[in-house]
N, C-alpha and C. Protein backbone atom coordinates (compact mmCIF):
# COMPACT_ATOMS: atom_id res chain seq x y z
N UNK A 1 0.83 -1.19 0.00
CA UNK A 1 0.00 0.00 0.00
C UNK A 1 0.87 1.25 0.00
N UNK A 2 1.94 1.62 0.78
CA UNK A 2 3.08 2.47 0.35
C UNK A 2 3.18 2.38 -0.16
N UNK A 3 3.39 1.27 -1.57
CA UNK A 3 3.99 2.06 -3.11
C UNK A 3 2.35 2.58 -3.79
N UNK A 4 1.49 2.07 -3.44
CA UNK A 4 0.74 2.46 -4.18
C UNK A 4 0.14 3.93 -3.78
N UNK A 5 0.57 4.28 -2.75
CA UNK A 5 0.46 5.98 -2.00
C UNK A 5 1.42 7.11 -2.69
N UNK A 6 2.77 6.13 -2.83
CA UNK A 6 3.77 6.70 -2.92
C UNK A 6 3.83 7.42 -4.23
N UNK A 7 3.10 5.92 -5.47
CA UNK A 7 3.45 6.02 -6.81
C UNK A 7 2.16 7.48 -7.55
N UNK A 8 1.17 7.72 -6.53
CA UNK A 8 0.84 9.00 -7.13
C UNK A 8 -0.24 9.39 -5.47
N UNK A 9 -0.61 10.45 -6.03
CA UNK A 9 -1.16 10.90 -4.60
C UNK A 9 -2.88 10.43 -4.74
N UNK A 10 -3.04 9.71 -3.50
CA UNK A 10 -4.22 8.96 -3.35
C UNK A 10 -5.17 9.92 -1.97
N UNK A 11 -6.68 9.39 -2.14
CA UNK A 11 -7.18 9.79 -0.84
C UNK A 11 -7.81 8.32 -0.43
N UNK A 12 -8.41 8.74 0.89
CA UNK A 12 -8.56 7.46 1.86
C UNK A 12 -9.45 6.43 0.85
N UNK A 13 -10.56 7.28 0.13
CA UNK A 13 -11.64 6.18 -0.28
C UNK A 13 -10.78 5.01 -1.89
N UNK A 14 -9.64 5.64 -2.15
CA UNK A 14 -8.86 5.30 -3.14
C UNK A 14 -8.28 3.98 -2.33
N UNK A 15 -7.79 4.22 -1.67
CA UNK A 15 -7.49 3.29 -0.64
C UNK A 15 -7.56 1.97 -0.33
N UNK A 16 -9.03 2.39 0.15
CA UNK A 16 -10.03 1.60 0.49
C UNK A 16 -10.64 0.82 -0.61
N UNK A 17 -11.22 1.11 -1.34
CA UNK A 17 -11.28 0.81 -2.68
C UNK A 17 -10.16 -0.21 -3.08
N UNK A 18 -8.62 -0.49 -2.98
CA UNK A 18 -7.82 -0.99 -3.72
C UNK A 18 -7.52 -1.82 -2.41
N UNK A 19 -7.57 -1.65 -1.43
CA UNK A 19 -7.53 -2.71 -0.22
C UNK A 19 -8.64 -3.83 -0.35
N UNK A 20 -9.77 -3.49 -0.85
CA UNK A 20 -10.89 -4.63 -0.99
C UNK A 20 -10.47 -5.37 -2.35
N UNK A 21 -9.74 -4.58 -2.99
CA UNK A 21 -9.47 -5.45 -4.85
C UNK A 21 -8.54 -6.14 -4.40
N UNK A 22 -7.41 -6.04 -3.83
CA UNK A 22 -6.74 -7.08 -3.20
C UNK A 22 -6.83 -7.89 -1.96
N UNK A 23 -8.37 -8.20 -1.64
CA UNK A 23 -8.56 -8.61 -0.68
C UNK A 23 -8.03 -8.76 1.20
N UNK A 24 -7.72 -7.25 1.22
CA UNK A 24 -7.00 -7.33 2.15
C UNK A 24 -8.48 -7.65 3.13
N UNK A 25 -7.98 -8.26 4.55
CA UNK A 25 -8.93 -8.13 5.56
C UNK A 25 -9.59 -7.29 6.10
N UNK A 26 -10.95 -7.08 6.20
CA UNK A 26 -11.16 -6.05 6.37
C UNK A 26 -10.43 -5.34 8.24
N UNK A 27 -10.46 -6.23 9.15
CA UNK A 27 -9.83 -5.53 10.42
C UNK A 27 -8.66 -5.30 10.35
N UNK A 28 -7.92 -5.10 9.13
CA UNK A 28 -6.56 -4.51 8.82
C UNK A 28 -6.69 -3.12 8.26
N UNK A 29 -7.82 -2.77 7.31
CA UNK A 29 -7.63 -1.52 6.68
C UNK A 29 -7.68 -0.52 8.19
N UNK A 30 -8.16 -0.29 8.54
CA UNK A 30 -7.40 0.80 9.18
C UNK A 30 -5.96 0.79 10.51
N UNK A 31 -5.98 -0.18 10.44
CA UNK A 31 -4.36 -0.08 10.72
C UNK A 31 -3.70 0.20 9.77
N UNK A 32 -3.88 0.17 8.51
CA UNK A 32 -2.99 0.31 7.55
C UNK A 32 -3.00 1.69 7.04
N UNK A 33 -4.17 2.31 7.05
CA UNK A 33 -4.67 3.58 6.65
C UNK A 33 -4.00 4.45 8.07
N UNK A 34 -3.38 3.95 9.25
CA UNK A 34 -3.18 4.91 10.14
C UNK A 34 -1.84 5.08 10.20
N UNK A 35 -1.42 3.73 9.38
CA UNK A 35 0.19 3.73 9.29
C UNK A 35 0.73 4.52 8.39
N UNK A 36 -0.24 4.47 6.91
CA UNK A 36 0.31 5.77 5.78
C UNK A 36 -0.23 6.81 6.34
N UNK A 37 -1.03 7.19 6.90
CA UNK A 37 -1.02 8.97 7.73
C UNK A 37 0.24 8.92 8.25
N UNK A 38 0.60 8.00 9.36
CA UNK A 38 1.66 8.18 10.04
C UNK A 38 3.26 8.59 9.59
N UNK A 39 3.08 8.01 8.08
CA UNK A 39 4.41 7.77 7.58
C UNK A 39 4.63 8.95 6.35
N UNK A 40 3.50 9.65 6.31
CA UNK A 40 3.20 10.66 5.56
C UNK A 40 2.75 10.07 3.92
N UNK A 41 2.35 9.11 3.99
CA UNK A 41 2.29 8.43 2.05
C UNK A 41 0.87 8.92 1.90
N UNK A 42 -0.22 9.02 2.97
CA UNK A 42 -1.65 9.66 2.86
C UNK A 42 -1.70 10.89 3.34
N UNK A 43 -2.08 11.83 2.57
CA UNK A 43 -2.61 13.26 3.23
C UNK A 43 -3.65 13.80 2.62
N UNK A 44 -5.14 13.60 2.76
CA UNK A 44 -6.39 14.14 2.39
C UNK A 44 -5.43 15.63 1.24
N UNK A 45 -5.57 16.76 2.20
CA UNK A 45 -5.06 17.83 2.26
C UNK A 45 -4.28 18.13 1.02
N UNK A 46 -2.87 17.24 0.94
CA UNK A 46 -2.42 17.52 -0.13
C UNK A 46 -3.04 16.77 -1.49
N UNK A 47 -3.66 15.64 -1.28
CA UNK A 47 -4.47 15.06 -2.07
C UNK A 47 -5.42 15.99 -3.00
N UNK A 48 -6.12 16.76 -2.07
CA UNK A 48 -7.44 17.35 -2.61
C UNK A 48 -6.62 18.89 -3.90
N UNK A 49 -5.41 19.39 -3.07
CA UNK A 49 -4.34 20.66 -3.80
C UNK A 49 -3.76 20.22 -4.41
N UNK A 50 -3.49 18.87 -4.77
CA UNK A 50 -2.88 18.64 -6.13
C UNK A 50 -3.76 18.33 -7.23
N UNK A 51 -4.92 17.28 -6.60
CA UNK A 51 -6.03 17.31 -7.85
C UNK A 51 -6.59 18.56 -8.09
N UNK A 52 -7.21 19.46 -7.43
CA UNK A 52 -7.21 20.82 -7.73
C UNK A 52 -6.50 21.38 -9.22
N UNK A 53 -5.03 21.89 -8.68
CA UNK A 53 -4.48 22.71 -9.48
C UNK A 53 -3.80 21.07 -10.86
N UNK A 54 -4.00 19.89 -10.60
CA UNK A 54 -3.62 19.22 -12.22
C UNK A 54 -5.06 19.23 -12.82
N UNK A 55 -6.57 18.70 -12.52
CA UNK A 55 -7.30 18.83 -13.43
C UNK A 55 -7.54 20.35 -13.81
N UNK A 56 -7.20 21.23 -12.96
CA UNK A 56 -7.61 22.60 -13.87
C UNK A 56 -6.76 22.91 -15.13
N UNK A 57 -5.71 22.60 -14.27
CA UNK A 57 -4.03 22.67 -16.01
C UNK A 57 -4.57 21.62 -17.12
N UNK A 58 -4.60 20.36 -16.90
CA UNK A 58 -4.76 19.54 -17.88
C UNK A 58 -5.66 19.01 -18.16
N UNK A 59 -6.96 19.20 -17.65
CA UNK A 59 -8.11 19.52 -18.45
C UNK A 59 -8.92 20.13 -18.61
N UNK A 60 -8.66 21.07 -17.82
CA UNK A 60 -9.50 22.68 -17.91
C UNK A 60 -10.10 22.70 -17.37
N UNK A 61 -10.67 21.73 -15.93
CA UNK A 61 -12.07 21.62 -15.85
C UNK A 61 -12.37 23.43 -15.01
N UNK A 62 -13.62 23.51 -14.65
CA UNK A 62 -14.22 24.48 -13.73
C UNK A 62 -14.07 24.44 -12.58
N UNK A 63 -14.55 25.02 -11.73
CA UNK A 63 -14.40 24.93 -10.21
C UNK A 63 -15.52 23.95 -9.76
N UNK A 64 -16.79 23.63 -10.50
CA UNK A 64 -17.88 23.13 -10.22
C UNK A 64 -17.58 21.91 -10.48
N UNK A 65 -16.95 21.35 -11.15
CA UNK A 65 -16.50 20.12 -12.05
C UNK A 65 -15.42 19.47 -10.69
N UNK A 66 -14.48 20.29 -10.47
CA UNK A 66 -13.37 19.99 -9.36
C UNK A 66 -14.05 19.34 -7.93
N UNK A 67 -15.12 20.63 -7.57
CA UNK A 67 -15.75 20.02 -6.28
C UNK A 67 -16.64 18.88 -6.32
N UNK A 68 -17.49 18.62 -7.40
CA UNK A 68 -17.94 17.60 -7.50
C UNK A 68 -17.20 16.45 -7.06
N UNK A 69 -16.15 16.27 -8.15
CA UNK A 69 -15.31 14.98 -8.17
C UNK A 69 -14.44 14.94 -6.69
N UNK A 70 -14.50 15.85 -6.14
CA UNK A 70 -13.72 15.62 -4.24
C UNK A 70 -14.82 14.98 -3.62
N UNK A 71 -16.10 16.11 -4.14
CA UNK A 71 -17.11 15.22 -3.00
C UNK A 71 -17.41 13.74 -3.36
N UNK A 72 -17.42 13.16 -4.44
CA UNK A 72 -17.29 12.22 -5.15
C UNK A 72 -16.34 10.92 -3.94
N UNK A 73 -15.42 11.87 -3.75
CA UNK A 73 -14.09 10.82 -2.78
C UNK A 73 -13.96 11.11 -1.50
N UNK A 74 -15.16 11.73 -1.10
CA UNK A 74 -15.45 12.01 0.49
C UNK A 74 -14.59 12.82 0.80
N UNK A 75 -13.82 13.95 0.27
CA UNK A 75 -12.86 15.07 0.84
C UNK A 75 -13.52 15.95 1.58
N UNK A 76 -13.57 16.59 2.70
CA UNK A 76 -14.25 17.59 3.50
C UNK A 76 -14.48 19.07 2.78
N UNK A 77 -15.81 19.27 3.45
CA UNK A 77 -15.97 20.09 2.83
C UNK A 77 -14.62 21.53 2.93
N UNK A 78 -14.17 21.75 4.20
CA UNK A 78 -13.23 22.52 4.42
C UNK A 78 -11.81 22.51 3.07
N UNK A 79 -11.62 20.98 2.57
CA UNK A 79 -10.56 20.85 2.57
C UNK A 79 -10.52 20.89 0.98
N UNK A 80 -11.97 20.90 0.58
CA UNK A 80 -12.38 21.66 -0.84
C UNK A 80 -12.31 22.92 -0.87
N UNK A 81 -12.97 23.53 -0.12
CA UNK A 81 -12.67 25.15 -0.18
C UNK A 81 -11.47 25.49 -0.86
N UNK A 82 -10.79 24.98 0.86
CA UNK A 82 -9.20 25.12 0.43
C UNK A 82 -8.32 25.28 -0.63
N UNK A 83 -8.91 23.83 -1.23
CA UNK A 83 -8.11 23.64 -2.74
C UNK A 83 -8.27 24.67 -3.27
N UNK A 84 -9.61 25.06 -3.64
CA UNK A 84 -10.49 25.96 -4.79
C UNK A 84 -9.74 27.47 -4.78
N UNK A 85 -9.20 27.61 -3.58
CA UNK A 85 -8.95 28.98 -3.19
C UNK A 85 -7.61 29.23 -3.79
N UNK A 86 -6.81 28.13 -4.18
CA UNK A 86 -5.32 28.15 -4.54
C UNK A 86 -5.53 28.72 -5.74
N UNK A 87 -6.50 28.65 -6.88
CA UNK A 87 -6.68 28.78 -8.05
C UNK A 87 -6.98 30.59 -8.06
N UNK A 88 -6.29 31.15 -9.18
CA UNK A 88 -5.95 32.82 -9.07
C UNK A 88 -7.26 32.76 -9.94
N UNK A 89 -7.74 33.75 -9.34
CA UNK A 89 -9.12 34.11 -10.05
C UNK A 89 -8.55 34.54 -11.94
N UNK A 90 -7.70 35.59 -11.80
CA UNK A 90 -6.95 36.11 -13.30
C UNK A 90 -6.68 35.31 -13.66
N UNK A 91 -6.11 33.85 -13.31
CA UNK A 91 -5.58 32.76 -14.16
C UNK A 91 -7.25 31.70 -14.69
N UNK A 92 -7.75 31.41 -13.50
CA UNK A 92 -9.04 30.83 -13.76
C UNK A 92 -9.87 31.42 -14.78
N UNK A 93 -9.76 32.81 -14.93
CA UNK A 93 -10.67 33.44 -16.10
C UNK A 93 -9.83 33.54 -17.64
N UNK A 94 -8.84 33.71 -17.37
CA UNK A 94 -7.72 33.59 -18.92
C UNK A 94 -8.26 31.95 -18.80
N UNK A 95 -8.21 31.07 -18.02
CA UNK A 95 -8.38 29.65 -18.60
C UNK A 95 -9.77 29.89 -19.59
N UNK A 96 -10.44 29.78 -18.75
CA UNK A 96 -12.09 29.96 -19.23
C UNK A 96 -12.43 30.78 -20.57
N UNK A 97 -11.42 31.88 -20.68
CA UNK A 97 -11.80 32.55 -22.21
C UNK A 97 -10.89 32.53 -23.13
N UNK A 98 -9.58 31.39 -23.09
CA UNK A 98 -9.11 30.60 -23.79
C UNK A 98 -10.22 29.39 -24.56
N UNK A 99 -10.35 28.61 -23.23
CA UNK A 99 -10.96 27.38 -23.19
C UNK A 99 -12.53 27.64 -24.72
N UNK A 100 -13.23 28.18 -24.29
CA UNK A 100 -14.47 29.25 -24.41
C UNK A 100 -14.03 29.46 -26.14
N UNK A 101 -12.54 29.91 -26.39
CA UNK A 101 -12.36 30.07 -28.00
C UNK A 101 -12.42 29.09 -28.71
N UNK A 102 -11.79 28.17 -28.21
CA UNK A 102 -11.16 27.09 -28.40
C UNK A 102 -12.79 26.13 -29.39
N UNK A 103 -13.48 26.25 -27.83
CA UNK A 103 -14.50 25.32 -28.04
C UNK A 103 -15.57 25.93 -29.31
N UNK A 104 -15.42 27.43 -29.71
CA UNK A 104 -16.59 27.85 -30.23
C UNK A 104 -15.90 27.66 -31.35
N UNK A 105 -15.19 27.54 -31.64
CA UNK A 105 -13.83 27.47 -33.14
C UNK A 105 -14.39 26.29 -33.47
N UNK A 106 -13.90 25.34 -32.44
CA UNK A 106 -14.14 23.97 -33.18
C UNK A 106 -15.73 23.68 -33.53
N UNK A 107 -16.49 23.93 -32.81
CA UNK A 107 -17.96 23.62 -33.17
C UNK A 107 -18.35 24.30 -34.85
N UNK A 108 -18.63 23.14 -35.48
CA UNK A 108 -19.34 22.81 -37.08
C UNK A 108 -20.91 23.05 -36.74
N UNK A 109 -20.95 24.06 -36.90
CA UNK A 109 -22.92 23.99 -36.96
C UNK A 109 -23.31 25.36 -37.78
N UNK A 110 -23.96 25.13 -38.44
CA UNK A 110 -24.50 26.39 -39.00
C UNK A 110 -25.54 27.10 -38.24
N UNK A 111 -26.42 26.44 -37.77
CA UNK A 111 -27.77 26.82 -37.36
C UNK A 111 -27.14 27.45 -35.77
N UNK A 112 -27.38 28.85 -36.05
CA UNK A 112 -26.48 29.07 -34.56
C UNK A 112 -26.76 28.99 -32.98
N UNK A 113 -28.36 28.94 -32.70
CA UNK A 113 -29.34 28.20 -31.78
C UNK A 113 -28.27 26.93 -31.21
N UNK A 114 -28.58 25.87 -31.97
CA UNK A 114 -27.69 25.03 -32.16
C UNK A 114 -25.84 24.87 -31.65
N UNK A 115 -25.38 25.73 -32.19
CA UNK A 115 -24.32 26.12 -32.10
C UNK A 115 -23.61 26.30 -30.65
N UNK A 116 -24.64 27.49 -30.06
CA UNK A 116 -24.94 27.93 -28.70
C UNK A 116 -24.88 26.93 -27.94
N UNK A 117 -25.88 26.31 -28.03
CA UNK A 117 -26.29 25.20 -27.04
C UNK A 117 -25.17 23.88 -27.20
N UNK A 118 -24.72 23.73 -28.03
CA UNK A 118 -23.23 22.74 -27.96
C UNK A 118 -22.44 23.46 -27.05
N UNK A 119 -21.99 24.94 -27.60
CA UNK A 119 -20.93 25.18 -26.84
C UNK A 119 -21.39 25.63 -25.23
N UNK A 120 -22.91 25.50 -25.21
CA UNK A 120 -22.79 25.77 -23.37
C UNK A 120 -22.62 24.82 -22.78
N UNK A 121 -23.53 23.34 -23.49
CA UNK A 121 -23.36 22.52 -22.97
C UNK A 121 -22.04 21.45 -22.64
N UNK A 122 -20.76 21.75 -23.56
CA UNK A 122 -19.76 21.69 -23.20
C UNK A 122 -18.90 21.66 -22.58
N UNK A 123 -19.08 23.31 -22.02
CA UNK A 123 -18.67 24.25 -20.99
C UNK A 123 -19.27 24.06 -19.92
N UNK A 124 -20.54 23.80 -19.94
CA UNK A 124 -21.07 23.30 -18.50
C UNK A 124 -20.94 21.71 -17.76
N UNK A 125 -20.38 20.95 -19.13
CA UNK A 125 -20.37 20.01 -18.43
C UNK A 125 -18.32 19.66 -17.92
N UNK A 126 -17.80 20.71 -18.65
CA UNK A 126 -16.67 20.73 -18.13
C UNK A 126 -16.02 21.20 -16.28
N UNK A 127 -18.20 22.16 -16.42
CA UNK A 127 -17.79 22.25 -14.82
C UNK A 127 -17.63 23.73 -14.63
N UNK A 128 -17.87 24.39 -15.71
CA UNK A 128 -17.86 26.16 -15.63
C UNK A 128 -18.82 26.54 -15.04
N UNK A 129 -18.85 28.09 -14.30
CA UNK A 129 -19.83 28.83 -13.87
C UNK A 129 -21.00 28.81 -15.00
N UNK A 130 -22.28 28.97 -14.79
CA UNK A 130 -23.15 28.83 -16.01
C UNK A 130 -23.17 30.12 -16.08
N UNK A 131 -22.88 30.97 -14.87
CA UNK A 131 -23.05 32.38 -15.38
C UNK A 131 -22.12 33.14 -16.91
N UNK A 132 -20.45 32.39 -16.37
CA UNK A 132 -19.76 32.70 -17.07
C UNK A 132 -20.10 32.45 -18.79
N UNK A 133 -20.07 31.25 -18.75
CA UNK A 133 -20.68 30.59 -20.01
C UNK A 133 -21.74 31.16 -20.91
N UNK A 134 -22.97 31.41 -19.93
CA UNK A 134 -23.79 32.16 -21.02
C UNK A 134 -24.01 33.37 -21.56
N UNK A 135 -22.75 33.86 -20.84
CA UNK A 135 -22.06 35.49 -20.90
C UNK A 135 -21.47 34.71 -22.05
N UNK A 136 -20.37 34.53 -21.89
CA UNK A 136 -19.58 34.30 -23.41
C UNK A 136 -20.29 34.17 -24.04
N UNK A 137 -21.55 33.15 -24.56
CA UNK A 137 -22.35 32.68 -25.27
C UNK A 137 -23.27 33.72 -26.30
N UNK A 138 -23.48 34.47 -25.21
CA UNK A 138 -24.14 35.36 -25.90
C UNK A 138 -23.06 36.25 -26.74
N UNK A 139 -21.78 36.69 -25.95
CA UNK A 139 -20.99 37.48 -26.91
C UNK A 139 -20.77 36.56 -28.18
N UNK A 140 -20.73 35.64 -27.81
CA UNK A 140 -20.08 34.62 -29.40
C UNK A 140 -21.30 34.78 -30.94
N UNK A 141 -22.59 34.72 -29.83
CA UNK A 141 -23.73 34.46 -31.14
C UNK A 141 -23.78 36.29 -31.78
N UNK A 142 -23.42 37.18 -30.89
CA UNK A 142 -23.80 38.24 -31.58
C UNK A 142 -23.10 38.61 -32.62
């Protein structure tokens, strides 16, 4: 279980999860889970600030998209905040109206109704503010 902590950063339910695929016993997982806290190979904390700031770099997602997928792995609510807060608002919005070009470029549609509604739904399911989105949206169709 140390290499598998070690070899990328995990949280508890990851864990847990890969302790039952290898059938470990169950009155062992948390001795084992208290030994990687102990030894530093588990840390919620840094867990939740690294997924944070890599899915926003490498796949753009939103802030809505990010918290989902923590609450998804039982991360506290505190320890979401947290993450969310590392992200520079000026950098989060250059992402978003990069991202936002990107997506309206590539979309093939003539009918621009159409058009719209690809690229919000896109964007929203990447996890963007809907506010943001249908702001752009509208600048794009005009």
């Amino acid at each position: 279980m140390e290499y598998y902590c070690s070899y990328q950063e995990r949280c508890h339910v990851e864990v847990e999860q890969k302790m039952y695929q290898l059938a470990v016993p169950r009155n062992f997982h948390d001795t084992i889970i208290v030994h990687l806290i102990e030894h530093n190979f588990l840390n919620e904390e840094r867990f939740a600030a690294l997924f944070t700031i890599s899915k926003f770099h490498q796949k753009s997602w939103g802030k809505n998209r990010i918290v989902n997928e923590l609450k998804a792995r039982h991360i506290s609510t505190y320890l979401i905040q947290k993450s969310i807060q590392q992200l520079s608002d000026e950098e989060y919005r250059n992402t978003f109206l990069t991202l936002a070009e990107k997506t309206w470029a590539s979309l093939i549609e003539k009918n621009k109704l159409k058009k719209q509604k690809k690229f919000c739904d896109t964007l929203l399911r990447k996890g963007w503010e809907s506010d943001l989105v249908y702001e752009q949206a509208k600048l794009y169709s005009n």
